[in-house]
PDB file of N, CA and C in Angstrom:
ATOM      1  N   UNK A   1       0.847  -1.177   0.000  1.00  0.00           N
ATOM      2  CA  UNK A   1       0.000   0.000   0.000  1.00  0.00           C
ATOM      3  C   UNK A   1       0.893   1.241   0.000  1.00  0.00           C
ATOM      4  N   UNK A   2       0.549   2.058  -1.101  1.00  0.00           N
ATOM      5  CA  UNK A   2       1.514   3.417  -1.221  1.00  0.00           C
ATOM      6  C   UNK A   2       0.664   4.569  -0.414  1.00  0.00           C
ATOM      7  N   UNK A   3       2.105   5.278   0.473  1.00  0.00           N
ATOM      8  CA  UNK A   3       1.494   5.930   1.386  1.00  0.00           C
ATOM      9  C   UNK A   3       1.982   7.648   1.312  1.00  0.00           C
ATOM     10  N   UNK A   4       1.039   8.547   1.094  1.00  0.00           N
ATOM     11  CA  UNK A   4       1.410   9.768   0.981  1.00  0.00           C
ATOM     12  C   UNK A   4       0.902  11.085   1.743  1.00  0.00           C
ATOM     13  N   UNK A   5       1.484  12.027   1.638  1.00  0.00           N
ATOM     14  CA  UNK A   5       1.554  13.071   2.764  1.00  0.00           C
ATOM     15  C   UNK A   5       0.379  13.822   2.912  1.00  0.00           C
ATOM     16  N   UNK A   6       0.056  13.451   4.458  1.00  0.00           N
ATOM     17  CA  UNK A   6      -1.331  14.486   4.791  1.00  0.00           C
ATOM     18  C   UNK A   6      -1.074  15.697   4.882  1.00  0.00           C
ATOM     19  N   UNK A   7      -2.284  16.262   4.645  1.00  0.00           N
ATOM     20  CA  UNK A   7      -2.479  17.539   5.154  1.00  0.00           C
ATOM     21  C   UNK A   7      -1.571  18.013   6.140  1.00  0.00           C
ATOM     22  N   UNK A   8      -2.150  16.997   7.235  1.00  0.00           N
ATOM     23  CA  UNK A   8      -1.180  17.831   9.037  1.00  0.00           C
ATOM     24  C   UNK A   8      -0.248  17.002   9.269  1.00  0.00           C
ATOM     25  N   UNK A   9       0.481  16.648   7.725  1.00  0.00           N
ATOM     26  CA  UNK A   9       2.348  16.192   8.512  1.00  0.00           C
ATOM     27  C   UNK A   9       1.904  14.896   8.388  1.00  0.00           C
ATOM     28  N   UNK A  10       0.792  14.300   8.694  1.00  0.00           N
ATOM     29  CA  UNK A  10       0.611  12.643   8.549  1.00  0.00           C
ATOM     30  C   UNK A  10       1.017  12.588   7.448  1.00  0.00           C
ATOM     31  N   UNK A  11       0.888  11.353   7.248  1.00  0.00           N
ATOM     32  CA  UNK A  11       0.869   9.836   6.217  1.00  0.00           C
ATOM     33  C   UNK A  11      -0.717   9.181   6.098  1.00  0.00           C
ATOM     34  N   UNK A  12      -0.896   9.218   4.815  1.00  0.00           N
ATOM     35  CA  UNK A  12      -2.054   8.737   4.385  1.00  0.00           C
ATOM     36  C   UNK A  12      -1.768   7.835   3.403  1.00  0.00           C
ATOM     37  N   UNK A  13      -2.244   6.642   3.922  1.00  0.00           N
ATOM     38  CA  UNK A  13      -2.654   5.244   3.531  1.00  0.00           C
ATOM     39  C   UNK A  13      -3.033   5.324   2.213  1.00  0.00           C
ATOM     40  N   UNK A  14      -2.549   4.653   0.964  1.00  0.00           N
ATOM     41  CA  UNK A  14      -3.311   4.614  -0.471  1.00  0.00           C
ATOM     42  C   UNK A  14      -4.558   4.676  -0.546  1.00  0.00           C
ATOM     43  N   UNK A  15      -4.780   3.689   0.223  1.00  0.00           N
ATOM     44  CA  UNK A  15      -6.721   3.055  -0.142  1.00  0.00           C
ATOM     45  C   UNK A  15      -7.462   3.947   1.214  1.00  0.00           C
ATOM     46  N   UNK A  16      -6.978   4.914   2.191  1.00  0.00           N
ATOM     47  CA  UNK A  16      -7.363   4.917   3.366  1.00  0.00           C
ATOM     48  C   UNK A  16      -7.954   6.370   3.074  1.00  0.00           C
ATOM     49  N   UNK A  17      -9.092   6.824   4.094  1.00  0.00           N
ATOM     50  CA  UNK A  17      -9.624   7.831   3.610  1.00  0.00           C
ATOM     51  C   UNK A  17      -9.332   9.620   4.533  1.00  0.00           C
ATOM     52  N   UNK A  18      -8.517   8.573   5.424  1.00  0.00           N
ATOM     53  CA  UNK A  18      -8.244   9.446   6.332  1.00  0.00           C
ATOM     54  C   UNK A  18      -6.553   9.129   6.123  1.00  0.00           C
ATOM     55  N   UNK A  19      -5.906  10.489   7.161  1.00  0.00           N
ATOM     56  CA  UNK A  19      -4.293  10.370   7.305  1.00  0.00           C
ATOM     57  C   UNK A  19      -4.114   9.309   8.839  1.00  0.00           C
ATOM     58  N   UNK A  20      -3.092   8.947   8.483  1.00  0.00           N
ATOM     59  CA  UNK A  20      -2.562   7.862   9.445  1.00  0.00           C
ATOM     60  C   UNK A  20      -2.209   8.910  10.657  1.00  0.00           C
ATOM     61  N   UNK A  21      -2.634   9.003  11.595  1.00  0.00           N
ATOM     62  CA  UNK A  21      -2.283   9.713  12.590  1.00  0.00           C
ATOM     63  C   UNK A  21      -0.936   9.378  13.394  1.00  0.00           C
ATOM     64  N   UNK A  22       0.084  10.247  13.480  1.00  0.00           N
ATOM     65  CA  UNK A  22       1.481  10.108  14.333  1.00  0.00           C
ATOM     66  C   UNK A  22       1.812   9.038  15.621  1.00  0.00           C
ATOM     67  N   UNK A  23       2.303   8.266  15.753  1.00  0.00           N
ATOM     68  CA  UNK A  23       2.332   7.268  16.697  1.00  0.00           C
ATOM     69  C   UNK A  23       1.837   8.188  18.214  1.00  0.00           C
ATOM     70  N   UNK A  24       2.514   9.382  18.535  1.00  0.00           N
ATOM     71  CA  UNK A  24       2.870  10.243  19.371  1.00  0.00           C
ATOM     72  C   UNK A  24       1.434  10.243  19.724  1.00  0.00           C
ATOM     73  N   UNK A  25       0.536  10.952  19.083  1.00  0.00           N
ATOM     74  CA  UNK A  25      -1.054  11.992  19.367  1.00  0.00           C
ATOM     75  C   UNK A  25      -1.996  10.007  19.809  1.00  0.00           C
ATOM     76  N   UNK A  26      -1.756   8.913  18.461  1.00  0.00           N
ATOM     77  CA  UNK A  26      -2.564   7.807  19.162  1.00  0.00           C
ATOM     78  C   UNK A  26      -2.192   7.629  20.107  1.00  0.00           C
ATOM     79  N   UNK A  27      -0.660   7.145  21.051  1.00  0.00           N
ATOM     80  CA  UNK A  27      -0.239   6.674  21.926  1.00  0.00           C
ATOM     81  C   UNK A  27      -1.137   7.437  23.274  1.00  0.00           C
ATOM     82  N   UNK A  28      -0.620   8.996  22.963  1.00  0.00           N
ATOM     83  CA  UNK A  28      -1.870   9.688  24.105  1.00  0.00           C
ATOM     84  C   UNK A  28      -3.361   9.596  23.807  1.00  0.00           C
ATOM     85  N   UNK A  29      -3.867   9.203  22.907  1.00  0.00           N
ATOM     86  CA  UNK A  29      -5.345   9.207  23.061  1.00  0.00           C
ATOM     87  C   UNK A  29      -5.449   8.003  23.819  1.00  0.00           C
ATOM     88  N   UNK A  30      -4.673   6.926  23.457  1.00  0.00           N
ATOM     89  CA  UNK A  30      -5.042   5.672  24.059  1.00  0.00           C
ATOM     90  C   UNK A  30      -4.877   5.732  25.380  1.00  0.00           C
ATOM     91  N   UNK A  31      -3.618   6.149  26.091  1.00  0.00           N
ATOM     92  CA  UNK A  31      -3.536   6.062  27.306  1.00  0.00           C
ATOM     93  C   UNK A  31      -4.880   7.117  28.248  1.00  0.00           C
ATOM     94  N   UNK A  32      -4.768   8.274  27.634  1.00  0.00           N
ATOM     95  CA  UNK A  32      -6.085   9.026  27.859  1.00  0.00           C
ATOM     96  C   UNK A  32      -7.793   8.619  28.665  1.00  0.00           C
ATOM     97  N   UNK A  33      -7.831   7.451  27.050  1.00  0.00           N
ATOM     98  CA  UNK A  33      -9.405   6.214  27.189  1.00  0.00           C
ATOM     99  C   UNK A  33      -8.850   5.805  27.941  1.00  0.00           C
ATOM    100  N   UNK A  34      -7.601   4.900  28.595  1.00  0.00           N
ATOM    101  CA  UNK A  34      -7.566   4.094  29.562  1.00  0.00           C
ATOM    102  C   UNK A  34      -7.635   4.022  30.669  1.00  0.00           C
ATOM    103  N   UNK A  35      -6.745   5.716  31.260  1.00  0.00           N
ATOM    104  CA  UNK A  35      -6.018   5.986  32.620  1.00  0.00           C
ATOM    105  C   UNK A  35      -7.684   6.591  33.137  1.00  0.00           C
ATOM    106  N   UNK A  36      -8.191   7.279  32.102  1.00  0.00           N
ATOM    107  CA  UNK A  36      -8.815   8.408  33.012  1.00  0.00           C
ATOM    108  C   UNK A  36     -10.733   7.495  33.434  1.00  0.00           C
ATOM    109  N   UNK A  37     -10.948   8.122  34.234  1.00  0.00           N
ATOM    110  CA  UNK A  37     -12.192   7.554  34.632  1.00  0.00           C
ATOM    111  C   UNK A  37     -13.374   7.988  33.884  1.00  0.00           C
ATOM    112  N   UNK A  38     -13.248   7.745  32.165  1.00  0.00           N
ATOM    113  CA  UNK A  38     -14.585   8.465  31.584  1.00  0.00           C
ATOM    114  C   UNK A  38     -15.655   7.424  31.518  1.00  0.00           C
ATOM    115  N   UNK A  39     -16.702   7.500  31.468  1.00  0.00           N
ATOM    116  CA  UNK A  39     -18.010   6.612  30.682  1.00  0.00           C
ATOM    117  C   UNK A  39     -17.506   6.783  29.830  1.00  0.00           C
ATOM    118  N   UNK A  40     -18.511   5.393  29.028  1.00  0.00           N
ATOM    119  CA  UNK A  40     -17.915   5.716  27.402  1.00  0.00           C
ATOM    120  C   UNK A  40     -18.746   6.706  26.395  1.00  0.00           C
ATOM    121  N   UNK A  41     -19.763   7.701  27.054  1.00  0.00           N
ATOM    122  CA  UNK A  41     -20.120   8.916  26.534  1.00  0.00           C
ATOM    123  C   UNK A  41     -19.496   9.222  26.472  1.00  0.00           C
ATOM    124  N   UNK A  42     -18.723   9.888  27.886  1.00  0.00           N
ATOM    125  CA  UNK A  42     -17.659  10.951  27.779  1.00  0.00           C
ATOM    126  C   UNK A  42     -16.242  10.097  26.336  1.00  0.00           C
ATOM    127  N   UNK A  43     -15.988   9.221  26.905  1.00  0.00           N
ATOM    128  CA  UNK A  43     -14.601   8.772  26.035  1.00  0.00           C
ATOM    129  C   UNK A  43     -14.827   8.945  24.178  1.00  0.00           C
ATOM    130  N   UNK A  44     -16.340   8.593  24.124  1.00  0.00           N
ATOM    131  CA  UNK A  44     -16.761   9.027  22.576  1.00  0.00           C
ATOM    132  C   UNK A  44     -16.821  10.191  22.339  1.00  0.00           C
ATOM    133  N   UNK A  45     -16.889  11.255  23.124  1.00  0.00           N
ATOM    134  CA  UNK A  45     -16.440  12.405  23.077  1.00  0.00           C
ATOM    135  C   UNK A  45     -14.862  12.974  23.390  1.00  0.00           C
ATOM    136  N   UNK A  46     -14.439  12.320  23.788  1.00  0.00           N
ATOM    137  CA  UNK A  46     -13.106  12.752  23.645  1.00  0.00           C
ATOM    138  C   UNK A  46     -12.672  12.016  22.118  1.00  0.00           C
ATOM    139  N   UNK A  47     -13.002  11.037  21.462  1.00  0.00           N
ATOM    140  CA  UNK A  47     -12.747  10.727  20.579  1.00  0.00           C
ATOM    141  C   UNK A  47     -13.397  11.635  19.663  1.00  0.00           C
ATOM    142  N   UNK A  48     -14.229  11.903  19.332  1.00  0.00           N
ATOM    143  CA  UNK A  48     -15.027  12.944  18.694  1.00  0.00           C
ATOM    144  C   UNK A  48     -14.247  14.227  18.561  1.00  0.00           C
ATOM    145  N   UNK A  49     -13.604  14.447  19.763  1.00  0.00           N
ATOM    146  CA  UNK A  49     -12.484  15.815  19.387  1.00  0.00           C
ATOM    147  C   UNK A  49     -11.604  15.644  18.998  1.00  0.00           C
ATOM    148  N   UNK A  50     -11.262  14.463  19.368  1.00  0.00           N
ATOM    149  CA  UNK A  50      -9.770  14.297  18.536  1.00  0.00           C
ATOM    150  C   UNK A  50      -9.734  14.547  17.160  1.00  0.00           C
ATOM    151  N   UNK A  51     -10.561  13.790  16.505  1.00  0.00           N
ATOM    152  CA  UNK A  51     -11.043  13.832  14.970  1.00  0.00           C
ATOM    153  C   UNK A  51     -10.992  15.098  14.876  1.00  0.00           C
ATOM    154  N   UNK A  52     -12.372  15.619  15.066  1.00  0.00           N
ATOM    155  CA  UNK A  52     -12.563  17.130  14.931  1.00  0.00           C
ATOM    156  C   UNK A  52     -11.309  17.869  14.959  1.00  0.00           C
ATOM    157  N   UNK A  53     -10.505  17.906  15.724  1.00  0.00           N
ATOM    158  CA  UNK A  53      -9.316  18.801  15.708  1.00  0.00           C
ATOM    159  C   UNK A  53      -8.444  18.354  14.715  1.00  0.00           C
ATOM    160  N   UNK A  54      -8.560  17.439  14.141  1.00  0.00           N
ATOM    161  CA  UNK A  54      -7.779  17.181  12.957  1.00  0.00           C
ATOM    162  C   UNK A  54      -8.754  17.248  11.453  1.00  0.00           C
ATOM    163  N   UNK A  55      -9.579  18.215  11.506  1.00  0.00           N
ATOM    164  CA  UNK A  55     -10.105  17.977  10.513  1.00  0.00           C
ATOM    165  C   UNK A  55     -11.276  16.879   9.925  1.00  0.00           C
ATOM    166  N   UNK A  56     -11.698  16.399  10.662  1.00  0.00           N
ATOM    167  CA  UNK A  56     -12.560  15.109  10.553  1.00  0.00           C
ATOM    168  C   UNK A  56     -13.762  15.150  11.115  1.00  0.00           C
ATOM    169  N   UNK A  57     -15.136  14.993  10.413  1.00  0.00           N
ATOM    170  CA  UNK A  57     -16.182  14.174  11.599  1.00  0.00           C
ATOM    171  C   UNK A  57     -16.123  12.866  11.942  1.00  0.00           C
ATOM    172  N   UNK A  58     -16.918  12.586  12.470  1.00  0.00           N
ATOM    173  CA  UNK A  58     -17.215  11.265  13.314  1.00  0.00           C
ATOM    174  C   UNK A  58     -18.963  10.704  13.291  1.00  0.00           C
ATOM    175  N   UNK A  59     -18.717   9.359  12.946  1.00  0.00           N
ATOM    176  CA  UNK A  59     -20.432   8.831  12.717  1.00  0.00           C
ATOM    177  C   UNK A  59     -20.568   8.676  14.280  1.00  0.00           C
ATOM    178  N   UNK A  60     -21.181   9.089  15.319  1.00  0.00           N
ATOM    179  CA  UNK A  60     -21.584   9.353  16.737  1.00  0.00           C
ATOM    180  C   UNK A  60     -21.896   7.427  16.919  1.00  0.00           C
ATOM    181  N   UNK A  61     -22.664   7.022  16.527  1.00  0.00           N
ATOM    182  CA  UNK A  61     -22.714   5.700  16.509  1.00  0.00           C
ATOM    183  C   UNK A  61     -21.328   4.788  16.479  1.00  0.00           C
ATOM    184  N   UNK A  62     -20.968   4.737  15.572  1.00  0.00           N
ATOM    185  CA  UNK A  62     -19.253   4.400  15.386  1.00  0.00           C
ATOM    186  C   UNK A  62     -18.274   4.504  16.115  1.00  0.00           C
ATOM    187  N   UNK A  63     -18.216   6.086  16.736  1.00  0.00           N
ATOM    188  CA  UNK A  63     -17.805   6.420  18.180  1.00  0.00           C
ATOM    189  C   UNK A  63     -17.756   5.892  18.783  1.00  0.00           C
ATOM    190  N   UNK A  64     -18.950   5.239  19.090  1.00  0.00           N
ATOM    191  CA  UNK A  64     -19.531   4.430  20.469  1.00  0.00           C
ATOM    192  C   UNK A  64     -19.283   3.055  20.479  1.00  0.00           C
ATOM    193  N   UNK A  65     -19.194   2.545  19.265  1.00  0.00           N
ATOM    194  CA  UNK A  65     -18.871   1.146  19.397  1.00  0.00           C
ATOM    195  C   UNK A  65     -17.462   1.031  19.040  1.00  0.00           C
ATOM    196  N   UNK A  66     -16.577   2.067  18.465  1.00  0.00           N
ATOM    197  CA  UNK A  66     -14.923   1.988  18.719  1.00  0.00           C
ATOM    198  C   UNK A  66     -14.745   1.991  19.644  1.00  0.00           C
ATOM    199  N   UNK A  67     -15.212   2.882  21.006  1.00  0.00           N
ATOM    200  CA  UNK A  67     -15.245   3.180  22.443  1.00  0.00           C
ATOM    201  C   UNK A  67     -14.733   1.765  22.962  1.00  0.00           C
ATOM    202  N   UNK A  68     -16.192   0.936  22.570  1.00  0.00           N
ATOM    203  CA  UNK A  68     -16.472  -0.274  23.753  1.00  0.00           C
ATOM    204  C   UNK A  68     -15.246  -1.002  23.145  1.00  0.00           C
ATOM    205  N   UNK A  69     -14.923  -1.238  21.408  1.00  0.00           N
ATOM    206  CA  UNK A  69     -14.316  -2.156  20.835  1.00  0.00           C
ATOM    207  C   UNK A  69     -12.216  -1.874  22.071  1.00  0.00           C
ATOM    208  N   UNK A  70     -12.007  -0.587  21.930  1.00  0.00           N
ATOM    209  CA  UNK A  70     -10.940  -0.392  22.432  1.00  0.00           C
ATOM    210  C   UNK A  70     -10.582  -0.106  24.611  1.00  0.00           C
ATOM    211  N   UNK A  71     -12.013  -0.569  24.870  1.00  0.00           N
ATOM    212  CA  UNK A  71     -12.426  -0.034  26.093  1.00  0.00           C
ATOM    213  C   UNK A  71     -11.208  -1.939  27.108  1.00  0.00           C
ATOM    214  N   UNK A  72     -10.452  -2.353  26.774  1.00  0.00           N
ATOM    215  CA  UNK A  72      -9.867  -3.453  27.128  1.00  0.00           C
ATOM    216  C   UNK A  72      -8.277  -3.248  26.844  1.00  0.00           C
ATOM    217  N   UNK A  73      -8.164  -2.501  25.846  1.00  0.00           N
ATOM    218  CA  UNK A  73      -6.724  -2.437  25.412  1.00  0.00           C
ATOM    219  C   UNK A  73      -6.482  -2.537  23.338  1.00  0.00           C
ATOM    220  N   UNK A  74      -5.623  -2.561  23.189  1.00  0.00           N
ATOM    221  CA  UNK A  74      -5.273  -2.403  21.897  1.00  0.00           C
ATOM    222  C   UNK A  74      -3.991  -2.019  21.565  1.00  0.00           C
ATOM    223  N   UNK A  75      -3.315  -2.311  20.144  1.00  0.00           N
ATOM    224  CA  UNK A  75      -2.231  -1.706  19.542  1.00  0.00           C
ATOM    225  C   UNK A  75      -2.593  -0.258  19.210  1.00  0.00           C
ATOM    226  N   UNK A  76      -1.588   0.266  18.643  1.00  0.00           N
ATOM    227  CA  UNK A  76      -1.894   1.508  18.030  1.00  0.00           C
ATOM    228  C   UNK A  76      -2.289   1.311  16.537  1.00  0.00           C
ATOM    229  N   UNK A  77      -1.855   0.380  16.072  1.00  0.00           N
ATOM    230  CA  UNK A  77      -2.304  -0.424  14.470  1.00  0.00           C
ATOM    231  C   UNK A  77      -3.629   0.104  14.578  1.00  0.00           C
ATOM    232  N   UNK A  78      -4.379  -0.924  15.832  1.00  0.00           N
ATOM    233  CA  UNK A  78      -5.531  -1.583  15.715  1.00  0.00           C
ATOM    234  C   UNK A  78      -6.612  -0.037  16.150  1.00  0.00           C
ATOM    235  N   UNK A  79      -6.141   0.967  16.736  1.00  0.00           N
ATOM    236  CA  UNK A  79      -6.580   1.940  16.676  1.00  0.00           C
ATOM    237  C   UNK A  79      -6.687   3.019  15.980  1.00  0.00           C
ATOM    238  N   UNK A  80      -5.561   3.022  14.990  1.00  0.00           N
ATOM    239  CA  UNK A  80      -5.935   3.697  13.716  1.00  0.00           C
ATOM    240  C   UNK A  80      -6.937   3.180  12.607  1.00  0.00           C
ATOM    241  N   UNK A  81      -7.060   1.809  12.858  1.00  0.00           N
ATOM    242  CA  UNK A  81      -7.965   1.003  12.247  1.00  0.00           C
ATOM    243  C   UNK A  81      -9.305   1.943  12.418  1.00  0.00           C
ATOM    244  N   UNK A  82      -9.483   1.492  13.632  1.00  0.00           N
ATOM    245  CA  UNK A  82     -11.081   1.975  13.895  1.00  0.00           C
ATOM    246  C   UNK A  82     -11.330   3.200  14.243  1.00  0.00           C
ATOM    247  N   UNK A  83     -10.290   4.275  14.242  1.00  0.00           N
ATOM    248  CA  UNK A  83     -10.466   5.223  13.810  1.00  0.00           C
ATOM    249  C   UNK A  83     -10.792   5.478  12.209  1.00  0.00           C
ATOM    250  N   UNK A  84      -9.968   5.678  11.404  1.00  0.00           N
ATOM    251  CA  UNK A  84     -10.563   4.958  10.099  1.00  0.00           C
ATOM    252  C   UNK A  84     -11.793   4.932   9.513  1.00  0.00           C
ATOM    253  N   UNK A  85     -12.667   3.521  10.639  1.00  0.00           N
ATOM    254  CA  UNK A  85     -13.613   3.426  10.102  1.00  0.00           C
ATOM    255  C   UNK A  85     -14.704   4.505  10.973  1.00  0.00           C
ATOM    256  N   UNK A  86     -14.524   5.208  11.517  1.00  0.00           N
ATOM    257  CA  UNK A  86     -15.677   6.035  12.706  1.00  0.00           C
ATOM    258  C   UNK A  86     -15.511   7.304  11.660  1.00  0.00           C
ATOM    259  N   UNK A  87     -14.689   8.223  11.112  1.00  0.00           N
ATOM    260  CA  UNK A  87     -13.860   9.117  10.797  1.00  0.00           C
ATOM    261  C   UNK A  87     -14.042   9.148   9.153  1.00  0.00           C
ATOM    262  N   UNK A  88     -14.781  10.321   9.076  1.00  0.00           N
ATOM    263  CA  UNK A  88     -14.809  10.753   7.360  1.00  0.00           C
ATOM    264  C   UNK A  88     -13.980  12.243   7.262  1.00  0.00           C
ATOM    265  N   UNK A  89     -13.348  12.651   6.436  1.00  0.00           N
ATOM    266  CA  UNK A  89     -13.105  14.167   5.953  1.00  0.00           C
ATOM    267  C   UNK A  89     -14.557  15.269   5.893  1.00  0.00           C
ATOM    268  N   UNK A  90     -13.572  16.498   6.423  1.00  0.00           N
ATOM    269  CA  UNK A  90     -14.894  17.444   6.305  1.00  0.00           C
ATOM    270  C   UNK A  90     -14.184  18.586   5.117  1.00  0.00           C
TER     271      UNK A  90
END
């Protein structure tokens, strides 16, 4: 898969519709969902900004079930994944 330069300094995936987000910004979102004591309202909203601040909406539904899907642990792979799929361009 040929991978070329986002907008904000990322790397965007050939086939991918979004930019691959920096190891750095996932590593803190993840620890973020993990450490802190949110519901997973709140945590779909912190995911929701994340996007947003990079340019992106978010299907609110999608949100919610990336939430629960990453609410145990995960790679950072596996979280750009489902970011990905929650996450369209605005």
């Amino acid at each position: 898969m040929r991978e070329v330069r986002g907008r904000l300094g990322g790397t965007m995936a050939g086939e991918s519709r979004i930019e691959k987000f920096p190891v750095a910004e996932l590593a803190g979102l993840r620890t973020e969902l993990l450490q802190s004591s949110m519901d997973s309202w709140q945590a779909a909203e912190l995911v929701t900004t994340f996007l947003s601040g990079r340019g992106y909406g978010a299907d609110p539904e999608a949100v919610r079930e990336l939430v629960q899907r990453l609410e145990g642990g995960c790679s950072l792979e596996l979280m750009q994944q489902e970011l990905e799929r929650a996450a369209y361009a605005m």
